[in-house]
C-alpha atoms as a PDB file:
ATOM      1  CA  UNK A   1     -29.417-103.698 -17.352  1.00  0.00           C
ATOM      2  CA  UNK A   2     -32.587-105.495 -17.111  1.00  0.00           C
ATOM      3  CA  UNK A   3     -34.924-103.681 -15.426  1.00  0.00           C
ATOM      4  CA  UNK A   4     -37.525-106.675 -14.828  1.00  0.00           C
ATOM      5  CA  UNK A   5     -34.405-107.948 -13.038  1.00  0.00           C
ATOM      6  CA  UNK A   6     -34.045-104.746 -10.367  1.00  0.00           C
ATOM      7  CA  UNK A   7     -37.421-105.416  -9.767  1.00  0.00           C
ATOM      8  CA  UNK A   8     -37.153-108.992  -8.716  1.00  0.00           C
ATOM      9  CA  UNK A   9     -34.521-108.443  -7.077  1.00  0.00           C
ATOM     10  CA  UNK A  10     -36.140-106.520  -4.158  1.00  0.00           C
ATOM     11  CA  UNK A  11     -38.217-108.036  -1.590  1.00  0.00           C
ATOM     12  CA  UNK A  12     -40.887-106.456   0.734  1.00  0.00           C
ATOM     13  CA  UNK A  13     -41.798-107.452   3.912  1.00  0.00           C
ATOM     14  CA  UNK A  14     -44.648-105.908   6.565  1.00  0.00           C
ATOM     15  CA  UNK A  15     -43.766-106.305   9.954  1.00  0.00           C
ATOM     16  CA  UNK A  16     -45.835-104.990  13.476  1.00  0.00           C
ATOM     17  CA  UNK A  17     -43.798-103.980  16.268  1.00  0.00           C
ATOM     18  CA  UNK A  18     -45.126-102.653  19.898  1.00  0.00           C
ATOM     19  CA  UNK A  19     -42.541-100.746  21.539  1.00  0.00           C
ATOM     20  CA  UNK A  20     -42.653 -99.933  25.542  1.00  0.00           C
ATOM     21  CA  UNK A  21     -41.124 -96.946  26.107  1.00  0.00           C
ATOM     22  CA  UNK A  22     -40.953 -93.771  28.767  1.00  0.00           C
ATOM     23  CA  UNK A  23     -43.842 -91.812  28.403  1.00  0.00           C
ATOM     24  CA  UNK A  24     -41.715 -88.767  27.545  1.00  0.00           C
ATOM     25  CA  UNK A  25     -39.219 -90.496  25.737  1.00  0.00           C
ATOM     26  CA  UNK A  26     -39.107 -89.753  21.944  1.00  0.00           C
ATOM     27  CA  UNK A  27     -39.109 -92.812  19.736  1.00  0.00           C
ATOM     28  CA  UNK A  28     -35.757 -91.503  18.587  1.00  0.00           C
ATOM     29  CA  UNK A  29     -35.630 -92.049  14.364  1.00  0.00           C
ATOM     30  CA  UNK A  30     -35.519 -89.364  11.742  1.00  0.00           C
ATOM     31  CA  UNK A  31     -37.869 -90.325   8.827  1.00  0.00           C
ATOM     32  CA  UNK A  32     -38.292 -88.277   4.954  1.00  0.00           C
ATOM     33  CA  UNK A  33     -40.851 -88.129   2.384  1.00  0.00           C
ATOM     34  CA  UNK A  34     -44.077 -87.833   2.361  1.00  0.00           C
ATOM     35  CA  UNK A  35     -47.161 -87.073  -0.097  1.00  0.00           C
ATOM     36  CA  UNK A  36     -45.930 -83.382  -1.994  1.00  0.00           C
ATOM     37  CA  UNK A  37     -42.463 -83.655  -0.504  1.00  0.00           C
ATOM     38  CA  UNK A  38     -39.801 -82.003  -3.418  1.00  0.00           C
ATOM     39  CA  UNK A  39     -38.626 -85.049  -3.920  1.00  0.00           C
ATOM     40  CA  UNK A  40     -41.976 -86.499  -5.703  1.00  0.00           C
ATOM     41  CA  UNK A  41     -44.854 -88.140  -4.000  1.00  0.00           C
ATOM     42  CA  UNK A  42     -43.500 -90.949  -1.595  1.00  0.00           C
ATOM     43  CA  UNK A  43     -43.916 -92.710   1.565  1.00  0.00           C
ATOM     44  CA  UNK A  44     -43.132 -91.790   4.958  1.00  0.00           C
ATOM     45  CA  UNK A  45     -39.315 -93.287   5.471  1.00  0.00           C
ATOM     46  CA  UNK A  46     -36.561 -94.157   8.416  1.00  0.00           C
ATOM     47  CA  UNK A  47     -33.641 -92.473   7.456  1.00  0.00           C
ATOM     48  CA  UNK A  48     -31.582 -93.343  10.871  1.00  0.00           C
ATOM     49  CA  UNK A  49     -32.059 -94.661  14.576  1.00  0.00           C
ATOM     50  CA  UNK A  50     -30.941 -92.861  16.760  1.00  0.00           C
ATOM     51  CA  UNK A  51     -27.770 -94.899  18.829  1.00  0.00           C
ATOM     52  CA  UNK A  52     -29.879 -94.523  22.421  1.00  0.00           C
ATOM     53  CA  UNK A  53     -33.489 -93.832  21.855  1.00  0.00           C
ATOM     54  CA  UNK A  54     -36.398 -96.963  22.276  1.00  0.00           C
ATOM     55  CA  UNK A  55     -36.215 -97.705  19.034  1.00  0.00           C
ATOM     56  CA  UNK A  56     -32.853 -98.656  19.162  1.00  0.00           C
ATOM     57  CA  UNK A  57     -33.022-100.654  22.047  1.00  0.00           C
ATOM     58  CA  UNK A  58     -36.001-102.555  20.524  1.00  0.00           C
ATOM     59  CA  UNK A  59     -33.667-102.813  17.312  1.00  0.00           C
ATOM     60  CA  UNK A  60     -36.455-104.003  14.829  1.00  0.00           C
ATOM     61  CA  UNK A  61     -36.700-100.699  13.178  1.00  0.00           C
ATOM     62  CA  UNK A  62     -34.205 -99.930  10.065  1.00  0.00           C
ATOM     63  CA  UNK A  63     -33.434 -97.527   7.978  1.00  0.00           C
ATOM     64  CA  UNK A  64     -35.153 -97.740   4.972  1.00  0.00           C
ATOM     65  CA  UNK A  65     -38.139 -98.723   6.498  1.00  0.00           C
ATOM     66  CA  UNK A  66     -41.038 -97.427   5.176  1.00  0.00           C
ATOM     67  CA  UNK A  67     -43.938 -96.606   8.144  1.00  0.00           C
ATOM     68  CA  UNK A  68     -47.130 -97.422   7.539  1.00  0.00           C
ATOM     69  CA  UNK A  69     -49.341 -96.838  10.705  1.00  0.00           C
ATOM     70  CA  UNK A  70     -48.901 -95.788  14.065  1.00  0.00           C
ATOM     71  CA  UNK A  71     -51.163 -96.260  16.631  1.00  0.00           C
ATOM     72  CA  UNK A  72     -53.828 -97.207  14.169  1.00  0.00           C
ATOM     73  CA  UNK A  73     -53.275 -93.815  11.881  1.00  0.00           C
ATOM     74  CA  UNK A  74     -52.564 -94.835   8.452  1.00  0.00           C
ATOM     75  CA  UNK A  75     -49.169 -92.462   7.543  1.00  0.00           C
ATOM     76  CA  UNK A  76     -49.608 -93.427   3.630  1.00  0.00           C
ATOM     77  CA  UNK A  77     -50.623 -90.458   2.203  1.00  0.00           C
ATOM     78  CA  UNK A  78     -49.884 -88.255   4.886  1.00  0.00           C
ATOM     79  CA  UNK A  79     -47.926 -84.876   3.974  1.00  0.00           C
ATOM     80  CA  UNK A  80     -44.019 -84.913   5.650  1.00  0.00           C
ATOM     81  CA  UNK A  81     -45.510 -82.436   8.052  1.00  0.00           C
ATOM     82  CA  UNK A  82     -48.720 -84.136   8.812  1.00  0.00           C
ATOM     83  CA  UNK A  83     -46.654 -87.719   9.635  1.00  0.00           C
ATOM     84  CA  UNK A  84     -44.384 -85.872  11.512  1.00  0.00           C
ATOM     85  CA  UNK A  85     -47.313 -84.009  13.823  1.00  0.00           C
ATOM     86  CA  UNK A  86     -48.816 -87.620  14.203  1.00  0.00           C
ATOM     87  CA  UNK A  87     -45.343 -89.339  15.343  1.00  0.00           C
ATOM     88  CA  UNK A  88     -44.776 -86.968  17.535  1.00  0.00           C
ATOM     89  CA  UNK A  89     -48.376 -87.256  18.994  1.00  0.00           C
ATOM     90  CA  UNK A  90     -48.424 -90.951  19.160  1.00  0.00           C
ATOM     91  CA  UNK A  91     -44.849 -91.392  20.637  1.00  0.00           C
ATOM     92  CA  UNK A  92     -46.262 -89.632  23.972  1.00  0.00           C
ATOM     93  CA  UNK A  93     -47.970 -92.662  24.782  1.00  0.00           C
ATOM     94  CA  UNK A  94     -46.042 -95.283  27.009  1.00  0.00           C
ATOM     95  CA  UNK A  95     -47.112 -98.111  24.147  1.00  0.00           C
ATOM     96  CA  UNK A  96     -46.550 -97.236  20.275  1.00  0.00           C
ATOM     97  CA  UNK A  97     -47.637-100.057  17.944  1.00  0.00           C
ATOM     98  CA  UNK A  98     -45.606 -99.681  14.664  1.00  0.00           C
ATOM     99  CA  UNK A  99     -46.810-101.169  11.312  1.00  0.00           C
ATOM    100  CA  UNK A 100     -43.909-101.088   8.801  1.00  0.00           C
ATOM    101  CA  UNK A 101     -42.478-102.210   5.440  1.00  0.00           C
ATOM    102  CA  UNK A 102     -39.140-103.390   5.217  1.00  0.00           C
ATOM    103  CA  UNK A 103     -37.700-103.594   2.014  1.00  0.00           C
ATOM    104  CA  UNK A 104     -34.342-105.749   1.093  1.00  0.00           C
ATOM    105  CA  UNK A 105     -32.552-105.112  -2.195  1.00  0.00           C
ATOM    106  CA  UNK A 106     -31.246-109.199  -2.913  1.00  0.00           C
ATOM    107  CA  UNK A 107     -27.197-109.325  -2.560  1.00  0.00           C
ATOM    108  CA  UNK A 108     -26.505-110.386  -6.583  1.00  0.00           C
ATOM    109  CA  UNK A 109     -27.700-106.623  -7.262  1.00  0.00           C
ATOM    110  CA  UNK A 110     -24.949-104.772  -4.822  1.00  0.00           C
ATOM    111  CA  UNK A 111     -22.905-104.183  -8.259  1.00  0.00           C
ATOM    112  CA  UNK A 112     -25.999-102.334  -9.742  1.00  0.00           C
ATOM    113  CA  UNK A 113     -25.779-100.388  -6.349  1.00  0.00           C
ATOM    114  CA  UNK A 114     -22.538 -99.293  -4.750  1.00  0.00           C
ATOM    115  CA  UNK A 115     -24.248 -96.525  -2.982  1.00  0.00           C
ATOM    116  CA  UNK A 116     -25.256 -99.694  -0.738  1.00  0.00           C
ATOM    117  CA  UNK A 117     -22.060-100.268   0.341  1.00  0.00           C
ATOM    118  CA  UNK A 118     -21.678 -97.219   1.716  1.00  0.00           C
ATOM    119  CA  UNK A 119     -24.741 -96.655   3.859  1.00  0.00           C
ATOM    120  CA  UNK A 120     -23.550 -98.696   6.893  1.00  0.00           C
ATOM    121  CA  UNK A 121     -20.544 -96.196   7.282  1.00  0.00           C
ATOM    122  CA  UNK A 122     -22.655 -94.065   9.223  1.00  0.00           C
ATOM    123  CA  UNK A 123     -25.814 -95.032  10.310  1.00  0.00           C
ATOM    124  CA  UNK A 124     -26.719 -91.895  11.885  1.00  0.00           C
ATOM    125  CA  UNK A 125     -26.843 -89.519   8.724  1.00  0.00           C
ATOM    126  CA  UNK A 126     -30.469 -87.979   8.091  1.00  0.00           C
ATOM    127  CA  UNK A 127     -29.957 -87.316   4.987  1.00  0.00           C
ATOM    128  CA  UNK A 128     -29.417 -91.011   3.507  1.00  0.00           C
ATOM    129  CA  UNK A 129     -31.807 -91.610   1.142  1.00  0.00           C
ATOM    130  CA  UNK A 130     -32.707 -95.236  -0.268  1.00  0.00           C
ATOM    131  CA  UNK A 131     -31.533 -95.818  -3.642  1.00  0.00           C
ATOM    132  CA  UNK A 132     -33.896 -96.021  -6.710  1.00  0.00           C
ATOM    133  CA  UNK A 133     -34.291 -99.470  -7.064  1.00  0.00           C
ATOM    134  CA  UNK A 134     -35.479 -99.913  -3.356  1.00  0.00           C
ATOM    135  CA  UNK A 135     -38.288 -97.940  -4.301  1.00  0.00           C
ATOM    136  CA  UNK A 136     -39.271-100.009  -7.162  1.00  0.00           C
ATOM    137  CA  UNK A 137     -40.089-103.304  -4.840  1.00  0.00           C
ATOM    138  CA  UNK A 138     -42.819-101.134  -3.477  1.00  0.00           C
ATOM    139  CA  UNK A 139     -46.624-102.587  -3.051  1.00  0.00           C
ATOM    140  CA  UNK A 140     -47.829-100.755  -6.228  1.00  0.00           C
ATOM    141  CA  UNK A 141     -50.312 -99.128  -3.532  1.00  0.00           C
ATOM    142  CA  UNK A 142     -47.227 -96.805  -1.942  1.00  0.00           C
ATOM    143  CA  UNK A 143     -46.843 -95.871  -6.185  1.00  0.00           C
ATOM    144  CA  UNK A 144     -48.456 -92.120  -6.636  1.00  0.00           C
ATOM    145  CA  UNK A 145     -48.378 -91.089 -10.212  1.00  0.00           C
ATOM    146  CA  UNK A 146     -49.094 -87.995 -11.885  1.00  0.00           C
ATOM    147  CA  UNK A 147     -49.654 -86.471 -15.331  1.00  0.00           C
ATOM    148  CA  UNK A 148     -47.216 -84.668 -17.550  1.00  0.00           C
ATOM    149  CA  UNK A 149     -48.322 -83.189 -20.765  1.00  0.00           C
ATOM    150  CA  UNK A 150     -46.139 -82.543 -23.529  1.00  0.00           C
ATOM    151  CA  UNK A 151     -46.452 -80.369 -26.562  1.00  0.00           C
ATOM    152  CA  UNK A 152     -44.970 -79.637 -29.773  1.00  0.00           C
ATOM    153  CA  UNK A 153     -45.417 -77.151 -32.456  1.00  0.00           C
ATOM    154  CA  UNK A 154     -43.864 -79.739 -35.399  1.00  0.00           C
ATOM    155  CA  UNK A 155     -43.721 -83.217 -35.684  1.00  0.00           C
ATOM    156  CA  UNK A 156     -40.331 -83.696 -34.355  1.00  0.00           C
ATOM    157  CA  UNK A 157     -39.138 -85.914 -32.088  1.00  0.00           C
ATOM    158  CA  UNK A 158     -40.837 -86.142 -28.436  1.00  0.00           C
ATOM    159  CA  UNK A 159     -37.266 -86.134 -26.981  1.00  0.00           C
ATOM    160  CA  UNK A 160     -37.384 -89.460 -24.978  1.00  0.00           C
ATOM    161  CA  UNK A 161     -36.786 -92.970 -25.611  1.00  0.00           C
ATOM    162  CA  UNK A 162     -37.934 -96.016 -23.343  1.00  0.00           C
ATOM    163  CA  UNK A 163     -36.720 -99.359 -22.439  1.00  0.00           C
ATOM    164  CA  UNK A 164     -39.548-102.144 -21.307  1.00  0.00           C
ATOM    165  CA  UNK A 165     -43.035-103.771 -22.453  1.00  0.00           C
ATOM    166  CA  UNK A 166     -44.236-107.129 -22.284  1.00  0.00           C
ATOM    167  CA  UNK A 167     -43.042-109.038 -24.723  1.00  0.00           C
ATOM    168  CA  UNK A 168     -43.492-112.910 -25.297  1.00  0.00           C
ATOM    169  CA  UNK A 169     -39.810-113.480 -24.191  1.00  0.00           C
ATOM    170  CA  UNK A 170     -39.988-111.087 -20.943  1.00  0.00           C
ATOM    171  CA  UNK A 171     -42.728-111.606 -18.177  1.00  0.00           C
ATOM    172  CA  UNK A 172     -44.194-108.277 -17.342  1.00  0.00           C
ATOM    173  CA  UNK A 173     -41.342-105.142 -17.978  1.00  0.00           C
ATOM    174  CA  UNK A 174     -42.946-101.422 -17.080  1.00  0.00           C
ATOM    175  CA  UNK A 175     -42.180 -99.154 -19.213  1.00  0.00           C
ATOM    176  CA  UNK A 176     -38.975 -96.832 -18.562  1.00  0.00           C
ATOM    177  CA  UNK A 177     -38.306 -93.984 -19.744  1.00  0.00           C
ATOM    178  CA  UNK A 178     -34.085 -94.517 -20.882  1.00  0.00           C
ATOM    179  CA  UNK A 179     -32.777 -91.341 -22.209  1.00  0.00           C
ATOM    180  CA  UNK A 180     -34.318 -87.602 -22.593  1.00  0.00           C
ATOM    181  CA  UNK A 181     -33.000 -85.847 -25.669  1.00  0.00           C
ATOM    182  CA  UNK A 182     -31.637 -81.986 -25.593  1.00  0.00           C
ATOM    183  CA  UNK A 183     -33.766 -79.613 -26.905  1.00  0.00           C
ATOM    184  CA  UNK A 184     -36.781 -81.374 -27.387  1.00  0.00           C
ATOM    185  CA  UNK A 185     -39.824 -80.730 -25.537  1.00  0.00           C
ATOM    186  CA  UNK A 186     -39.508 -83.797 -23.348  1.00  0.00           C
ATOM    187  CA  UNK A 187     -36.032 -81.719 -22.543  1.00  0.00           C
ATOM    188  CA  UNK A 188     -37.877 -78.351 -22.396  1.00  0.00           C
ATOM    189  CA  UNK A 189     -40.255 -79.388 -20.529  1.00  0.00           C
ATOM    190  CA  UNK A 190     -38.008 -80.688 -17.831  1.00  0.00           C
ATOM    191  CA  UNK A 191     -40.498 -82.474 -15.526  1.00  0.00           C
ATOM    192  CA  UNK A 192     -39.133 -86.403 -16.914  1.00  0.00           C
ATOM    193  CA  UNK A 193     -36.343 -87.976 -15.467  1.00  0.00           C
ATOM    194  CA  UNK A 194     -34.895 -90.709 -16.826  1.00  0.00           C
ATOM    195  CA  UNK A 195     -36.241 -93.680 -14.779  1.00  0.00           C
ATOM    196  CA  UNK A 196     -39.483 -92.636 -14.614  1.00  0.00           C
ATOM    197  CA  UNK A 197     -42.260 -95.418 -14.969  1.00  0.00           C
ATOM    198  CA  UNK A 198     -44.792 -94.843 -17.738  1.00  0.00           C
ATOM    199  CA  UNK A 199     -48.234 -96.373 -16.490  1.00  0.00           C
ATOM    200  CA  UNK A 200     -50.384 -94.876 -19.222  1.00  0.00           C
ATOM    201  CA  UNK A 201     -50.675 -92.858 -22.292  1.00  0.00           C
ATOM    202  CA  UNK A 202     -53.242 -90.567 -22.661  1.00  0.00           C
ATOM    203  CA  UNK A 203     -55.373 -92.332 -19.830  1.00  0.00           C
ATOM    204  CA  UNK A 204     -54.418 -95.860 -21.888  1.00  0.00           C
ATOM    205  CA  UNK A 205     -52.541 -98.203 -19.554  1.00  0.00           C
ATOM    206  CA  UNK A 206     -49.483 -99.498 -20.588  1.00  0.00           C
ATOM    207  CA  UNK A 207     -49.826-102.386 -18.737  1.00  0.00           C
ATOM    208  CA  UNK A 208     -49.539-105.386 -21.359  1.00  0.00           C
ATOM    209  CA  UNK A 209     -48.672-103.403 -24.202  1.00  0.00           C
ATOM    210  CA  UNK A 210     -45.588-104.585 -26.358  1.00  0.00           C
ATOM    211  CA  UNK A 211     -43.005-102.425 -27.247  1.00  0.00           C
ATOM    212  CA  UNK A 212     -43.539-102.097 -30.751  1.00  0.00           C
ATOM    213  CA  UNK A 213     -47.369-101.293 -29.683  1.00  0.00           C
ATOM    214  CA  UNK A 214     -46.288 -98.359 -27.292  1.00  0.00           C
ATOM    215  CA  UNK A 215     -43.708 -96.647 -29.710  1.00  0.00           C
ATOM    216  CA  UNK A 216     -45.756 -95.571 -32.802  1.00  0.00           C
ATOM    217  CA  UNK A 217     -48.643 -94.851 -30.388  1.00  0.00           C
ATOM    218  CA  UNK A 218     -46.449 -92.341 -28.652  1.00  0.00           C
ATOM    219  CA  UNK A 219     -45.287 -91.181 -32.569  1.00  0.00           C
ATOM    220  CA  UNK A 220     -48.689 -90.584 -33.534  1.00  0.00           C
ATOM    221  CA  UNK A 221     -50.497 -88.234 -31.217  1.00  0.00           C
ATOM    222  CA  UNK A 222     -49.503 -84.881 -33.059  1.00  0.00           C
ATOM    223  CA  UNK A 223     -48.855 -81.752 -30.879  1.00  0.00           C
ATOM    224  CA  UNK A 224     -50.217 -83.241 -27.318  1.00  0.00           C
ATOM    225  CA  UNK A 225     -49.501 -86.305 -25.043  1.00  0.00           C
ATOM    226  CA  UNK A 226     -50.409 -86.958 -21.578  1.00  0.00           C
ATOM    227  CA  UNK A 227     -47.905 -89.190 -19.727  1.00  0.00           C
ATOM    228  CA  UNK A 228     -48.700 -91.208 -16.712  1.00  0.00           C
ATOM    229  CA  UNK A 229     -45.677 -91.494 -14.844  1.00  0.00           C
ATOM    230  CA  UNK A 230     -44.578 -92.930 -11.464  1.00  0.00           C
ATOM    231  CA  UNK A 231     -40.975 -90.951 -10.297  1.00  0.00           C
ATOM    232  CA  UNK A 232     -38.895 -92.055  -7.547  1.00  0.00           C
ATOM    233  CA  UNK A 233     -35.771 -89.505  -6.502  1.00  0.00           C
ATOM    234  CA  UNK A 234     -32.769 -90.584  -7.451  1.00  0.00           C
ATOM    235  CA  UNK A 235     -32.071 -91.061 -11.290  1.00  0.00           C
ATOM    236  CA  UNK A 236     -30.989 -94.343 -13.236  1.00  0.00           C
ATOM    237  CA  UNK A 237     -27.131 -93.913 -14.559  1.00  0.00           C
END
């Protein structure tokens, strides 16, 4: 699978939306995420409308939005706690002014994704949670990354392999990392996933860098490596 494909294939689009509503009405959603949530640092997300609340009724909210501002508070890198507090702050108002990103995974990648197919069966379930290539069409300013260094006491393998770089025949492919190897310290150290975006190498960026450039760079640092990497939940299968 082409990754610089999945990529495409998702579209973004910001929307504002002013909502009248009851002054003690609640705006009725269920969002997720969050800066430090345990599923990795991400945005503040819908993850159902509820059938009768104001949102509903106004019907411009989905699930799988992600919420940007409310009321003029920016929600990006708000803990899950924090957002919440603030949504339920702002929705006592009689006006709420929602800024949003709505994000649409193109129909010619619904085989990649047959989790898709299911999410209309219930629309209700706060649980649902988008599926990893929606959260690759994200505005690389939603993307939080963090370090994870590796070590090893011989020069075996690292443990992982990757897929990607920017080669003369591809446009602009992010690293990936494809496959984690058992019982090496990539393994050991158990913080990669596969699907993980590597942004840099030992504060290097990897953006521009073939694949043939990357790969003996990684093979040469001898007991230490710092990865950059940008994790989404959800592995790639």
């Amino acid at each position: 699978e082409n990754y610089q494909d999945l990529c495409q294939s998702v579209t973004c689009q910001e929307k504002q939306i002013t909502v009248k509503k009851e002054a003690h009405e609640s705006l009725g959603m269920t969002v997720a995420g969050g800066r430090g949530s345990k599923s990795g640092e991400l945005p503040i997300f819908v993850t159902s409308v509820q059938p009768y609340g104001c949102l509903a009724r106004d019907n411009r909210i989905k699930r799988g939005d992600v919420l940007l501002n409310i009321n003029g508070i920016d929600l990006t890198n708000l803990s899950h706690s924090e957002a919440v507090a603030v949504l339920k702050a702002s929705a006592a108002s009689s006006v709420v002014l929602l800024k949003a990103l709505e994000v649409e995974i193109s129909e010619d990648q619904t085989q990649v994704n047959e989790e898709l197919s299911a999410v209309n069966e219930n629309e209700y379930d706060a649980s649902w949670s988008p599926s990893w290539i929606m959260w690759l069409g994200l505005p690389s300013s939603l993307h939080s990354c963090h370090d994870v260094v590796l070590r090893r006491s011989n020069l075996g393998s690292w443990g992982f392999s990757i897929v990607g770089g920017y080669e003369e025949n591809y446009t602009n492919q992010p690293f990936f990392i494809k496959t984690i190897v058992l019982g090496t310290p990539a393994y050991y150290d158990g913080r990669l996933k596969c699907g993980d975006m590597i942004v840099a190498v030992n504060g290097l960026s990897t953006v521009g860098m073939s694949h043939s450039a990357l790969v003996p760079m990684l093979k040469e640092q001898r007991n230490k490596v710092t990865l950059t990497v940008i994790s989404w939940p959800g592995s790639l299968v």
